[in-house]
N, C-alpha and C. Protein backbone atom coordinates (compact mmCIF):
# COMPACT_ATOMS: atom_id res chain seq x y z
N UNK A 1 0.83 -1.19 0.00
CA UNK A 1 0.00 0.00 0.00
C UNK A 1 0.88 1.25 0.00
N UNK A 2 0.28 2.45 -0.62
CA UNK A 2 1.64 3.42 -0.69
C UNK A 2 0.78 4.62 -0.07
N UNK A 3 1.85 5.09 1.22
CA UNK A 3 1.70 6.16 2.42
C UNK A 3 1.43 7.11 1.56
N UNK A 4 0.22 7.80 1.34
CA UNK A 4 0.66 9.31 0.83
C UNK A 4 0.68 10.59 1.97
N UNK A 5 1.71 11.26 1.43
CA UNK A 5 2.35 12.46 2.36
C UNK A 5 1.36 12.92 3.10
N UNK A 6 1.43 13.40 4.25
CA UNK A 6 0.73 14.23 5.65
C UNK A 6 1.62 14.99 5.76
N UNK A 7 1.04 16.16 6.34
CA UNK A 7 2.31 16.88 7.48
C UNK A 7 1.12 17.66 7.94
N UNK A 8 1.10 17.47 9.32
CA UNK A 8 0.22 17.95 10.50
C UNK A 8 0.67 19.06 11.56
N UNK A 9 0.66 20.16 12.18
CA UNK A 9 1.70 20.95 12.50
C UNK A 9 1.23 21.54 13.47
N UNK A 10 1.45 22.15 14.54
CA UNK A 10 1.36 23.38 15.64
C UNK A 10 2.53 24.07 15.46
N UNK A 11 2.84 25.07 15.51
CA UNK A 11 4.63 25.23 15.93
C UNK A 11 4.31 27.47 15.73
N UNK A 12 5.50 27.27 16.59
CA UNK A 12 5.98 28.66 17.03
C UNK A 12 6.57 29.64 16.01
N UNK A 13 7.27 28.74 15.27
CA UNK A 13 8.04 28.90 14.09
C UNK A 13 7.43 29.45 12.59
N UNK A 14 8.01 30.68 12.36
CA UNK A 14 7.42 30.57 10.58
C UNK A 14 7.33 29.40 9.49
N UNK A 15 6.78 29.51 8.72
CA UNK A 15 6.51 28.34 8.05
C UNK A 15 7.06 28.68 6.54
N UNK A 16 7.52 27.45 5.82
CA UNK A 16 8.20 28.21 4.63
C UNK A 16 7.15 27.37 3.59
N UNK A 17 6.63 27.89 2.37
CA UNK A 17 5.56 27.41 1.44
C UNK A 17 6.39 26.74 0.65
N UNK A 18 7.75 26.99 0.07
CA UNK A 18 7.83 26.09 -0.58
C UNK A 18 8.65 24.96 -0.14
N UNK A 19 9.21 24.56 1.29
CA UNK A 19 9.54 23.49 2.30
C UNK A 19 8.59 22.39 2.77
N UNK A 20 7.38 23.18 2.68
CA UNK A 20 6.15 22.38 2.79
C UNK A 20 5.71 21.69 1.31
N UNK A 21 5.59 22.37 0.37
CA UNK A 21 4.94 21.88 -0.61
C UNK A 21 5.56 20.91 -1.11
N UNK A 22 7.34 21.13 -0.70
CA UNK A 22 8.04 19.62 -1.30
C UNK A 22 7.40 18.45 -0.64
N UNK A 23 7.00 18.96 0.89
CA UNK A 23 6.89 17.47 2.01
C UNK A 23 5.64 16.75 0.83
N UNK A 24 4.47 17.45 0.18
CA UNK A 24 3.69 17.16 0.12
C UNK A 24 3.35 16.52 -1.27
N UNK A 25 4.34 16.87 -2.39
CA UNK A 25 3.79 16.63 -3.57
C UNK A 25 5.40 15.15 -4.60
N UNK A 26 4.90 14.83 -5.40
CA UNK A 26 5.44 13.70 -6.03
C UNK A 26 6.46 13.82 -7.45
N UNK A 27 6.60 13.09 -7.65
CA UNK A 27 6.90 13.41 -9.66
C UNK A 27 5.59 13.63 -10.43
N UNK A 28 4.78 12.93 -9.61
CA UNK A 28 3.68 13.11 -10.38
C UNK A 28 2.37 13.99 -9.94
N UNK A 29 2.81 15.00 -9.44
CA UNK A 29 2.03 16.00 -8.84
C UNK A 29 2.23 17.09 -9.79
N UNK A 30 0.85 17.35 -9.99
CA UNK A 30 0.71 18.61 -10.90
C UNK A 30 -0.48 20.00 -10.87
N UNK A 31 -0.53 19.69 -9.55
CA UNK A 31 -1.47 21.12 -8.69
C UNK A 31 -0.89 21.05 -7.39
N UNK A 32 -1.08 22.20 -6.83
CA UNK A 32 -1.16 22.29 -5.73
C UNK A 32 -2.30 23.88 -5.16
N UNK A 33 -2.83 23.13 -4.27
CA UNK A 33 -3.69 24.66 -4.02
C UNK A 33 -2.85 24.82 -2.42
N UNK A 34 -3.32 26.16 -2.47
CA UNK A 34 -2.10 26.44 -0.50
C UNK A 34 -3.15 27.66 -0.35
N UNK A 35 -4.00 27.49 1.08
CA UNK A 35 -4.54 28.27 1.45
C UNK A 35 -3.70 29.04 2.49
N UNK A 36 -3.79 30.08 2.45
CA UNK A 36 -2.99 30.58 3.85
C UNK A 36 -3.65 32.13 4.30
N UNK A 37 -3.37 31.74 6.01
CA UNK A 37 -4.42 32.84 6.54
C UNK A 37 -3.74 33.88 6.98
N UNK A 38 -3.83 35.01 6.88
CA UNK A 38 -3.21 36.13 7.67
C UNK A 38 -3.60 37.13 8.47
N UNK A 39 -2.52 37.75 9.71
CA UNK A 39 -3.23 38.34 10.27
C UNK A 39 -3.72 39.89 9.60
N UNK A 40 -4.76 40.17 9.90
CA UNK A 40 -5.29 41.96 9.45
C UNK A 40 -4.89 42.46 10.21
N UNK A 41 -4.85 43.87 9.90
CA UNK A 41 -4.30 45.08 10.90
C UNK A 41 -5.60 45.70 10.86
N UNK A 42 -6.87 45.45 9.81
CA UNK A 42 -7.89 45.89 10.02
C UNK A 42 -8.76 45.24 9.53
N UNK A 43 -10.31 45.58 10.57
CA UNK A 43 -11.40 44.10 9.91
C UNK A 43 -12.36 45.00 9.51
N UNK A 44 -13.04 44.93 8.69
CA UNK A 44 -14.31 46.06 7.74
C UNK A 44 -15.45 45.55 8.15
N UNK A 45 -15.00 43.83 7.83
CA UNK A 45 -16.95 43.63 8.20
C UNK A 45 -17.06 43.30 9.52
N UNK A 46 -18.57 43.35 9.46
CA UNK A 46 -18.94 42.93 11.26
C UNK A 46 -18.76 44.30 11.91
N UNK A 47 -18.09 43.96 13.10
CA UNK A 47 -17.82 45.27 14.00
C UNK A 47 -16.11 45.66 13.31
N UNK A 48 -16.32 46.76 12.57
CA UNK A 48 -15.16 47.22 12.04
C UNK A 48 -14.33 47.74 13.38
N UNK A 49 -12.57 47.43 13.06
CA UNK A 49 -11.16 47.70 14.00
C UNK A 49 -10.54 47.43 13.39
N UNK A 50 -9.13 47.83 14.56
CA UNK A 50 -7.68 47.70 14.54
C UNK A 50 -7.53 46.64 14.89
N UNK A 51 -6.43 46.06 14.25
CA UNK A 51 -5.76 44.99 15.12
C UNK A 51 -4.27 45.16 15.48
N UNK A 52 -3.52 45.30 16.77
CA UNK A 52 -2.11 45.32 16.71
C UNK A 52 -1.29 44.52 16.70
N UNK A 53 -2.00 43.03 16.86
CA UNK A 53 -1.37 41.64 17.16
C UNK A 53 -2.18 40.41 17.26
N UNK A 54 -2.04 39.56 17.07
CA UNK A 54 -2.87 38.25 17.72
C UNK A 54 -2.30 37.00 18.43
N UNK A 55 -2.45 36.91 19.50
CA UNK A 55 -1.85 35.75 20.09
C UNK A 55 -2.94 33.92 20.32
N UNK A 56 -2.01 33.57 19.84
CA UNK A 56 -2.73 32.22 19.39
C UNK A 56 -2.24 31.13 20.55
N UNK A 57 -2.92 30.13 21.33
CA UNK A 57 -2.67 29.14 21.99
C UNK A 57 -3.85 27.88 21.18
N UNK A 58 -2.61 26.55 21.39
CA UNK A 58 -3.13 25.68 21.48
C UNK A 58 -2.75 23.97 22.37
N UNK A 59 -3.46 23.01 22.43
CA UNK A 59 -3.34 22.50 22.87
C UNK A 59 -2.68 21.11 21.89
N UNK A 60 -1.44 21.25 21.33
CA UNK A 60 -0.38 20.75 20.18
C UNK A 60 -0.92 19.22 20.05
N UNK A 61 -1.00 18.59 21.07
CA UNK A 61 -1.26 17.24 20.64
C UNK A 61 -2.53 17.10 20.04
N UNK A 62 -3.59 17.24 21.18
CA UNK A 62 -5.10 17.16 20.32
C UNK A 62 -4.89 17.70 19.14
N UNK A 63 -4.54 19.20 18.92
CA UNK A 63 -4.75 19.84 17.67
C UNK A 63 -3.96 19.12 16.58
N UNK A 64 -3.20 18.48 16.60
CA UNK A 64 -2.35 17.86 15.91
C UNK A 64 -3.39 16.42 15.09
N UNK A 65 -3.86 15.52 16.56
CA UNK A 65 -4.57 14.63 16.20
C UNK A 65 -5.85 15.42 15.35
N UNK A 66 -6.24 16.40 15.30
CA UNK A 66 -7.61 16.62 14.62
C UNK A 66 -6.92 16.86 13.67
N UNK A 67 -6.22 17.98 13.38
CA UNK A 67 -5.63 17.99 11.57
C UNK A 67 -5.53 16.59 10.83
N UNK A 68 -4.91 15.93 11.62
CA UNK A 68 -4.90 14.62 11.10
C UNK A 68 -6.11 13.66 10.47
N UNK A 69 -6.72 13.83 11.52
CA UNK A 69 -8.61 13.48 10.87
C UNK A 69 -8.80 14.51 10.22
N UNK A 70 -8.39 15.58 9.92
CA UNK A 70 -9.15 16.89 8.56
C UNK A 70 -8.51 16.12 7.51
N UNK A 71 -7.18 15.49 7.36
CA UNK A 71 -6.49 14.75 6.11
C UNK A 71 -7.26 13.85 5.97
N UNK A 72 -7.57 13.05 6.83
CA UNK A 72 -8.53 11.79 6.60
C UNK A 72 -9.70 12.10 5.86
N UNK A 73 -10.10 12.89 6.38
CA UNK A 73 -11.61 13.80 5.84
C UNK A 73 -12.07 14.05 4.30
N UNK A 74 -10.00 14.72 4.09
CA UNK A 74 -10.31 15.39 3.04
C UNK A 74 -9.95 13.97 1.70
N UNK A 75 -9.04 12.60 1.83
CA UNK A 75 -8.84 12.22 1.03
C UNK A 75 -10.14 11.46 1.19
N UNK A 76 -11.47 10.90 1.99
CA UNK A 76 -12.39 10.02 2.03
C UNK A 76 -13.34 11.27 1.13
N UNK A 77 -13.47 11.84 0.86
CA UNK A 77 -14.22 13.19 -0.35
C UNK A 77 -13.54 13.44 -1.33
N UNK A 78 -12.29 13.49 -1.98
CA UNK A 78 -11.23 13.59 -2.21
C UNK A 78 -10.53 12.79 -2.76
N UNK A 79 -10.62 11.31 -3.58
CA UNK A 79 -9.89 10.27 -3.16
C UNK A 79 -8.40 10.72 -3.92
N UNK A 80 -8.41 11.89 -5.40
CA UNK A 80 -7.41 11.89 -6.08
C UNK A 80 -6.58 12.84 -5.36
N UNK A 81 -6.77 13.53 -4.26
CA UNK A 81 -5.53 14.27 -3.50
C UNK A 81 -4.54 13.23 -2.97
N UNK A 82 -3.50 13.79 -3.55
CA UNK A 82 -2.50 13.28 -2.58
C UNK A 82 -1.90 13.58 -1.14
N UNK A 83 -0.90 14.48 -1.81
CA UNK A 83 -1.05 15.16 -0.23
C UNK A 83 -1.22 16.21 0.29
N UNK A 84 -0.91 16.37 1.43
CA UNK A 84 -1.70 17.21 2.41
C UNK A 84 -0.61 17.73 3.36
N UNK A 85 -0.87 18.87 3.40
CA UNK A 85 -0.39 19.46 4.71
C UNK A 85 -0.82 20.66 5.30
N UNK A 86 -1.00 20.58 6.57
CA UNK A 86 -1.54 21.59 7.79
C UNK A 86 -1.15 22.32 8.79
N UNK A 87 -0.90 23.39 8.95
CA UNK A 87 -0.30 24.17 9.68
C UNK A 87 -0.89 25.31 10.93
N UNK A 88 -0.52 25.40 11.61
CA UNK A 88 -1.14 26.41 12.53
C UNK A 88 -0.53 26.68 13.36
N UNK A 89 0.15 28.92 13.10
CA UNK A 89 1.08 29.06 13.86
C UNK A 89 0.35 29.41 15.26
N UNK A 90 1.19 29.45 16.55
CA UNK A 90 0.63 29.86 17.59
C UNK A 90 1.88 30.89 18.11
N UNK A 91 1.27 31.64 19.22
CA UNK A 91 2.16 32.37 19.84
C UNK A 91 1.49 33.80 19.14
N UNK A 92 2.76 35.04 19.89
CA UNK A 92 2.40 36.07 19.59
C UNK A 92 2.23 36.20 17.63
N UNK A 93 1.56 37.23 16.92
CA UNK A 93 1.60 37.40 15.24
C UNK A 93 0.92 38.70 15.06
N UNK A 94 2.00 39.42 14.44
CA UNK A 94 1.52 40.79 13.78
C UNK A 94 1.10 40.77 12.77
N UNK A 95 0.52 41.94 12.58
CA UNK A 95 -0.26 42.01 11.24
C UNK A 95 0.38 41.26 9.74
N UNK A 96 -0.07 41.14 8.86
CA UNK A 96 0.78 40.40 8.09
C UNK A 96 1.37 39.22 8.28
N UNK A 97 1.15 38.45 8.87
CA UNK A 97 1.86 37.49 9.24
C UNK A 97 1.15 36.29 8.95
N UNK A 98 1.56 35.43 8.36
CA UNK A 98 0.66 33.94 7.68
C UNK A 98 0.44 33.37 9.52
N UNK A 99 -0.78 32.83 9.46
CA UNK A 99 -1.00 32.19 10.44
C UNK A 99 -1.39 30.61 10.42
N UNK A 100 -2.05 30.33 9.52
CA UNK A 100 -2.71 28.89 9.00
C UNK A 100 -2.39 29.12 7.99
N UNK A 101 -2.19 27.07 7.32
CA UNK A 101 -1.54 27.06 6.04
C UNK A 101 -2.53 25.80 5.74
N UNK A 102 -3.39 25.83 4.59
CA UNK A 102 -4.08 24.19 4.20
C UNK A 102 -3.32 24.56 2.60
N UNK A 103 -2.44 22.89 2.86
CA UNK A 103 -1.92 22.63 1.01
C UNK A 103 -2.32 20.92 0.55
N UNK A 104 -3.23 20.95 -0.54
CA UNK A 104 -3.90 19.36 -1.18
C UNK A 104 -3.38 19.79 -2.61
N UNK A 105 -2.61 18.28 -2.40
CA UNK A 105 -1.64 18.30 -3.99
C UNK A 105 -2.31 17.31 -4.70
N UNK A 106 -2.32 16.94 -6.11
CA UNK A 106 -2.73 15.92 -6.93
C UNK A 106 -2.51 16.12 -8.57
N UNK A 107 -2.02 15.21 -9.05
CA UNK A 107 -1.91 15.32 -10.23
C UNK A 107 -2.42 16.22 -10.99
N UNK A 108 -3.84 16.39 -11.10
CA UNK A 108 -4.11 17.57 -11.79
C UNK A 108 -5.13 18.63 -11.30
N UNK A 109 -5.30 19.34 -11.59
CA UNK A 109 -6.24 20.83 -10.88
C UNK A 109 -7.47 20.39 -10.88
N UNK A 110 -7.82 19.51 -11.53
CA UNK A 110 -9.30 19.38 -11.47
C UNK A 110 -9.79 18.23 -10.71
N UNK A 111 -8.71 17.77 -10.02
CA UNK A 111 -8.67 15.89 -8.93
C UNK A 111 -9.73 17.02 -7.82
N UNK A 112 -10.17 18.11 -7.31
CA UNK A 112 -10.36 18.33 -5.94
C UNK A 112 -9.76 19.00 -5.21
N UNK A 113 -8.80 19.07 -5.41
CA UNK A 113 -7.52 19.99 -4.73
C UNK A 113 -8.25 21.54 -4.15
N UNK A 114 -8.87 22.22 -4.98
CA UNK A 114 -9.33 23.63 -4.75
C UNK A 114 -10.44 23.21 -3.60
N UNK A 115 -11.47 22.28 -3.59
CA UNK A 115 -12.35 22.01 -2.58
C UNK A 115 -11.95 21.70 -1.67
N UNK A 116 -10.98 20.33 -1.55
CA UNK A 116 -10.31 20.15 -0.72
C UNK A 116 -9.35 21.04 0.38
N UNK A 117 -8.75 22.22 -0.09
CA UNK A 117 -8.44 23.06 0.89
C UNK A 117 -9.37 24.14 1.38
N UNK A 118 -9.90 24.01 0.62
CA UNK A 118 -11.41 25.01 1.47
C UNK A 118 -11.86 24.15 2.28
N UNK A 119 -12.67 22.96 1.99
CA UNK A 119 -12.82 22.28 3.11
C UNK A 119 -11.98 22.11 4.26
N UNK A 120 -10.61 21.97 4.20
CA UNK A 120 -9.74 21.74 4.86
C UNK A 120 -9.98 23.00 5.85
N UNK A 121 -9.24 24.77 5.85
CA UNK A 121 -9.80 25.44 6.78
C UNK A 121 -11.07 25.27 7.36
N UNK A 122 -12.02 25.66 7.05
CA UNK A 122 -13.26 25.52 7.34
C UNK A 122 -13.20 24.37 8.50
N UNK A 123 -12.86 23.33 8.26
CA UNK A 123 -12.87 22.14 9.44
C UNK A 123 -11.88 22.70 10.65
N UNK A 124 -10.90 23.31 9.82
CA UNK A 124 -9.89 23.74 11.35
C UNK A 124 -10.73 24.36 12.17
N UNK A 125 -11.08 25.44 11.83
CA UNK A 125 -11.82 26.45 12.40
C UNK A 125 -12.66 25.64 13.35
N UNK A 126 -13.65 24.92 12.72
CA UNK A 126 -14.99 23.93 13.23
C UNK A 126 -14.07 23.19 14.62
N UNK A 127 -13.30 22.17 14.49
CA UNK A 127 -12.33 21.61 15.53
C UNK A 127 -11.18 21.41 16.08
N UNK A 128 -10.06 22.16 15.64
CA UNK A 128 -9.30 22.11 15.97
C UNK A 128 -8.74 23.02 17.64
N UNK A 129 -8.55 22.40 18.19
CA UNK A 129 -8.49 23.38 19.60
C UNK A 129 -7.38 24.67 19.59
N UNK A 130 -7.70 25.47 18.80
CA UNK A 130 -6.83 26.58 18.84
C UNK A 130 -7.79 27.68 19.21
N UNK A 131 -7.23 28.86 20.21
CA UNK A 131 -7.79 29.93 20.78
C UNK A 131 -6.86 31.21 20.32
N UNK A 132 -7.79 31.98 19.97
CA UNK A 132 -6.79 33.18 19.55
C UNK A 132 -7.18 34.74 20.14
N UNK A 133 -6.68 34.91 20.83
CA UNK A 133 -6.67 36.64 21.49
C UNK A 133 -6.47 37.84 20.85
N UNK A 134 -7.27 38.77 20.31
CA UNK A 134 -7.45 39.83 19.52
C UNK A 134 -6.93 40.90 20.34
N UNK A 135 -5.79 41.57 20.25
CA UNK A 135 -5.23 42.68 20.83
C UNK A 135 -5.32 43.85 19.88
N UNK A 136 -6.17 45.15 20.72
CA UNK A 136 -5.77 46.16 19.73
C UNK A 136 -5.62 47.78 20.46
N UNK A 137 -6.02 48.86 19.80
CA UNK A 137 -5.80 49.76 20.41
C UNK A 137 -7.23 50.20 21.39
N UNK A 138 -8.05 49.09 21.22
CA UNK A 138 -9.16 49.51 22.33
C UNK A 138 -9.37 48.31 23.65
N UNK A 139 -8.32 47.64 23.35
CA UNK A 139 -7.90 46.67 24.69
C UNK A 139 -7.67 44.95 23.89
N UNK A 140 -8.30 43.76 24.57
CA UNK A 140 -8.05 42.60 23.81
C UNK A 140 -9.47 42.00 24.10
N UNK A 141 -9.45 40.83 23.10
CA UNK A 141 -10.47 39.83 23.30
C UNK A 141 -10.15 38.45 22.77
N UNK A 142 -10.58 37.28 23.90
CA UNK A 142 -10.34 36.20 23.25
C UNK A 142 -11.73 36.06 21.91
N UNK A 143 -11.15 35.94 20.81
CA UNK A 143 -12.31 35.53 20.07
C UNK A 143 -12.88 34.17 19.42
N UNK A 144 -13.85 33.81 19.35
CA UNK A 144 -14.66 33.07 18.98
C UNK A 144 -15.08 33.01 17.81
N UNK A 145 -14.74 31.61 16.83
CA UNK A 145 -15.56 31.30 15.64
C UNK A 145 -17.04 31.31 15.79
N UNK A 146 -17.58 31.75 14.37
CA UNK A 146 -18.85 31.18 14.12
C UNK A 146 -19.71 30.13 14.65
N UNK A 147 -18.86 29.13 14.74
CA UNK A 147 -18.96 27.29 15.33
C UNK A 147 -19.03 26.95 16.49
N UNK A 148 -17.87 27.87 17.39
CA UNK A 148 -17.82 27.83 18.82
C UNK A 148 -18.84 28.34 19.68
N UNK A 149 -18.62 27.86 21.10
CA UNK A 149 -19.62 28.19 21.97
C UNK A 149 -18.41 28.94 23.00
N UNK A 150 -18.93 29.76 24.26
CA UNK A 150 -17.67 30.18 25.03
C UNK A 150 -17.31 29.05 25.66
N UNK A 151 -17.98 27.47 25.69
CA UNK A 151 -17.28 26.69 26.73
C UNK A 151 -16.16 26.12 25.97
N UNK A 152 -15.99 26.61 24.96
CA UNK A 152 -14.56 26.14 24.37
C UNK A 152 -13.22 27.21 24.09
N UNK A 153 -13.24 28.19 24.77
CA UNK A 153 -12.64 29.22 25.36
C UNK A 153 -11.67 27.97 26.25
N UNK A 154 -10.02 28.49 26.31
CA UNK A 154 -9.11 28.13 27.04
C UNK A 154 -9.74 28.20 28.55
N UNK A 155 -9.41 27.74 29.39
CA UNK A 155 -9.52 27.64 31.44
C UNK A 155 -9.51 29.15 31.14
N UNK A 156 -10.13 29.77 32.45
CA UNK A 156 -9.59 30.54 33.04
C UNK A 156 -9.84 31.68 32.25
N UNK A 157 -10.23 31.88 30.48
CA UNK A 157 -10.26 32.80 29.66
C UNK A 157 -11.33 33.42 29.99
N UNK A 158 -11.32 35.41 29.49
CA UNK A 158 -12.53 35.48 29.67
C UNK A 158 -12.07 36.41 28.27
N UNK A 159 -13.55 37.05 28.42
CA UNK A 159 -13.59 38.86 27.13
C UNK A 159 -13.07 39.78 27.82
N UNK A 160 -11.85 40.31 27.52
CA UNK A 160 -11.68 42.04 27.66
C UNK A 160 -11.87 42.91 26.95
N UNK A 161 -12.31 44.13 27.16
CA UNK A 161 -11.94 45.26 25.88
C UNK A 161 -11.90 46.29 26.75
């Protein structure tokens, strides 16, 4: 049976796109889609702000094991992706700064690849245990996805502003 590439990630560290995309793709890879998230220095919709920073915590192992089921996810919908890889930085991140990375490689552009990494965020968001703290010039807030409820807020977290 032949392993195709994963790479599952938490880390502190910048991430390099094209270090990753080698982990992920073949001789015979001929797409790759790479979603990647960054931080704003300003948000328009919703309740328009600043942002001066964002600090991200997570809990590395779980989050690790769920990316891992988002790969699972995405080749059982997916079967012509190959591979995959997932990223999610934590720690302090200024504006500009890539924060999440979804990359689904496969022979050709039209195997899934483009769905497949949309799906791919979208699920992070949905489960992966990462919490992220909105710092700006009118104080901070831990914030909350769409998906979440506050009982999935870190211990001890609350709202400031």
């Amino acid at each position: 049976m032949i392993t195709l590439p994963t790479f599952c990630l938490i880390t502190e560290e910048p991430f390099d796109l094209n270090a990753l995309t080698a982990q992920i793709t073949s001789p015979a890879t001929g797409a790759v889609v790479i979603f990647t998230g960054i931080v704003r220095a300003v948000t328009s919709r919703g309740d328009p702000h600043e942002t001066s920073y964002l600090e991200y915590e997570a809990y590395a192992p779980m989050a690790e094991d769920m990316m891992r089921q988002i790969a699972e996810e995405i080749r059982s919908r997916w079967s012509k992706v190959e591979g995959i890889a997932i990223v999610q930085r934590i720690g302090r991140l200024d504006p500009g700064t890539p924060t999440t990375m979804i990359a689904c490689a496969a022979a050709h552009r039209d195997s899934g690849v483009f769905e497949a990494a949309r799906y791919g965020i979208e699920r992070l968001k949905e489960i992966v245990p990462v919490w992220k703290k909105e710092v700006g010039p009118h104080g901070q807030e831990w914030v909350e996805g769409d998906h979440l409820s506050s009982a999935h807020l870190p211990a001890n977290r609350e709202q400031h502003t």
